[in-house]
C-alpha atoms as a PDB file:
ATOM      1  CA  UNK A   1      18.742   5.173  -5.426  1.00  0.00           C
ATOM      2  CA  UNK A   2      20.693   2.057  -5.580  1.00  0.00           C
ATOM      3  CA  UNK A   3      19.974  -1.537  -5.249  1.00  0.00           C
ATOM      4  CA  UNK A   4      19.361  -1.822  -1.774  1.00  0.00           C
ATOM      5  CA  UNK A   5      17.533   1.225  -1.781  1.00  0.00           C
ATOM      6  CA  UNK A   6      15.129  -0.186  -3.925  1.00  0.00           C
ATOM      7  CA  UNK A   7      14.629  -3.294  -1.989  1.00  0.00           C
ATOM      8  CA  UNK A   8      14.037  -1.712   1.127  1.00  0.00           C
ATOM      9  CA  UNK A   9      11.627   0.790  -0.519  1.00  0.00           C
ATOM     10  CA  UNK A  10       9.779  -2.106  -2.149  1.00  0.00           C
ATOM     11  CA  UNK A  11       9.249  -4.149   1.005  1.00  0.00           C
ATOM     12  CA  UNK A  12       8.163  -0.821   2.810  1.00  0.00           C
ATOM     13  CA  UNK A  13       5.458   0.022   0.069  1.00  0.00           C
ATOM     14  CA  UNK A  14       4.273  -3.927   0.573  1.00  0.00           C
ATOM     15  CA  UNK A  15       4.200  -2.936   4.006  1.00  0.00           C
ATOM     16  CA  UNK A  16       1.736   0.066   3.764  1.00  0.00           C
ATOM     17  CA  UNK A  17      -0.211  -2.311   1.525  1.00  0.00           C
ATOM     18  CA  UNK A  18      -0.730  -4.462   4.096  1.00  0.00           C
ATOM     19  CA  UNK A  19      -1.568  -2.315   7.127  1.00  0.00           C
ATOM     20  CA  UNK A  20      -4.014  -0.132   4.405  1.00  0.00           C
ATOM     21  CA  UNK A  21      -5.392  -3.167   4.025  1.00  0.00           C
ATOM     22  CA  UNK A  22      -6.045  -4.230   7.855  1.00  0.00           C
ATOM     23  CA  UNK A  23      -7.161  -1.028   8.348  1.00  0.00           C
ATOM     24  CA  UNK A  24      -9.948  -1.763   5.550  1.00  0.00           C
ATOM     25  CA  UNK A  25     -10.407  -4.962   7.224  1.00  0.00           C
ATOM     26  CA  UNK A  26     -10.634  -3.580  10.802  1.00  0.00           C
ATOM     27  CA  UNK A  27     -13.234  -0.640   9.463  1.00  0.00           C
ATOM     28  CA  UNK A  28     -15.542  -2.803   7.486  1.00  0.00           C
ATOM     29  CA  UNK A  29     -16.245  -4.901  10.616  1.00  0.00           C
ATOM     30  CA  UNK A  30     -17.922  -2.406  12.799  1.00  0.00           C
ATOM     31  CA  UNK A  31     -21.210  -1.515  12.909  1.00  0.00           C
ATOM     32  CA  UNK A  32     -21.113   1.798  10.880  1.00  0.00           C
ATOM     33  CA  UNK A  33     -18.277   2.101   8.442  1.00  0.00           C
ATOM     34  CA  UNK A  34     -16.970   5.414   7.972  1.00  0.00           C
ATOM     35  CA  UNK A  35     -17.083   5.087   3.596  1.00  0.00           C
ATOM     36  CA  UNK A  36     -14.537   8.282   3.921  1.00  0.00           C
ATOM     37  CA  UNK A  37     -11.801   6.528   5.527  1.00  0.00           C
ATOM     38  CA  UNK A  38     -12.082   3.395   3.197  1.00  0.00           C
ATOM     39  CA  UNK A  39     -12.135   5.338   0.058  1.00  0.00           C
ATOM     40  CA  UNK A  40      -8.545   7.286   1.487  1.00  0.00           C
ATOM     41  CA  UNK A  41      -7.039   4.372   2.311  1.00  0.00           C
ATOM     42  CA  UNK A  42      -8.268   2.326  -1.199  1.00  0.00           C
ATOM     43  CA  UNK A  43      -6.996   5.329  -2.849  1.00  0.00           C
ATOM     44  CA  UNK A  44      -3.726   5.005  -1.120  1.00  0.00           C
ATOM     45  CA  UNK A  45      -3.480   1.303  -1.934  1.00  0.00           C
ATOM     46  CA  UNK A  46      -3.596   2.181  -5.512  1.00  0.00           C
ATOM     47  CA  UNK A  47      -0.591   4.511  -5.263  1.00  0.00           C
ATOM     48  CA  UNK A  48       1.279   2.448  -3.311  1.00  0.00           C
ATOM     49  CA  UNK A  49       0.871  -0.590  -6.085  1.00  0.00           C
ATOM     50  CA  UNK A  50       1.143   2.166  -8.891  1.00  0.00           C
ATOM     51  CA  UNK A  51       4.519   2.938  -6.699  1.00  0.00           C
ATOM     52  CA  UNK A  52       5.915  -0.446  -6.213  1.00  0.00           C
ATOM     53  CA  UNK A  53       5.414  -1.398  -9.773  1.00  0.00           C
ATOM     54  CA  UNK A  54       8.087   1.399 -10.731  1.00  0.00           C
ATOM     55  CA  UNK A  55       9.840   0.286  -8.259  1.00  0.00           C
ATOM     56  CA  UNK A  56      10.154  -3.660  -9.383  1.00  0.00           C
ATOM     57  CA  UNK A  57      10.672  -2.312 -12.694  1.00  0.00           C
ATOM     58  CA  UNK A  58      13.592  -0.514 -11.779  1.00  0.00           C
ATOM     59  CA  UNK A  59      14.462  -3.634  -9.873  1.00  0.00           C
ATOM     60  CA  UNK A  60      14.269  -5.707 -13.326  1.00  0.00           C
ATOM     61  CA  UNK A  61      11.707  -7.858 -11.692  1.00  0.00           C
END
């Protein structure tokens, strides 16, 4: 993956990051949180920092 690849991979994981956590956000407000969903989509947040860290290091940032 080249350069540009890498940039436009990185600003899609920081994407997911934010929308995971919205959706976090979003669940935690209502009355009865489903704990299920929120541990998925903390879960996910990790691998898509885990994910974006090999990706900036690829980067050289």
């Amino acid at each position: 993956m080249g350069k540009r690849g890498l940039k436009k991979r990185a600003e899609g994981l920081r994407l997911q990051i934010l929308n995971h956590e919205n959706k976090i956000r979003n669940e935690q407000a209502r009355q009865s949180p489903d704990e299920g969903k929120l541990h998925h989509w903390e879960a996910e947040i990790i691998a898509f920092k885990n994910s974006l860290a090999r990706v900036l290091r690829r980067l050289g940032k």
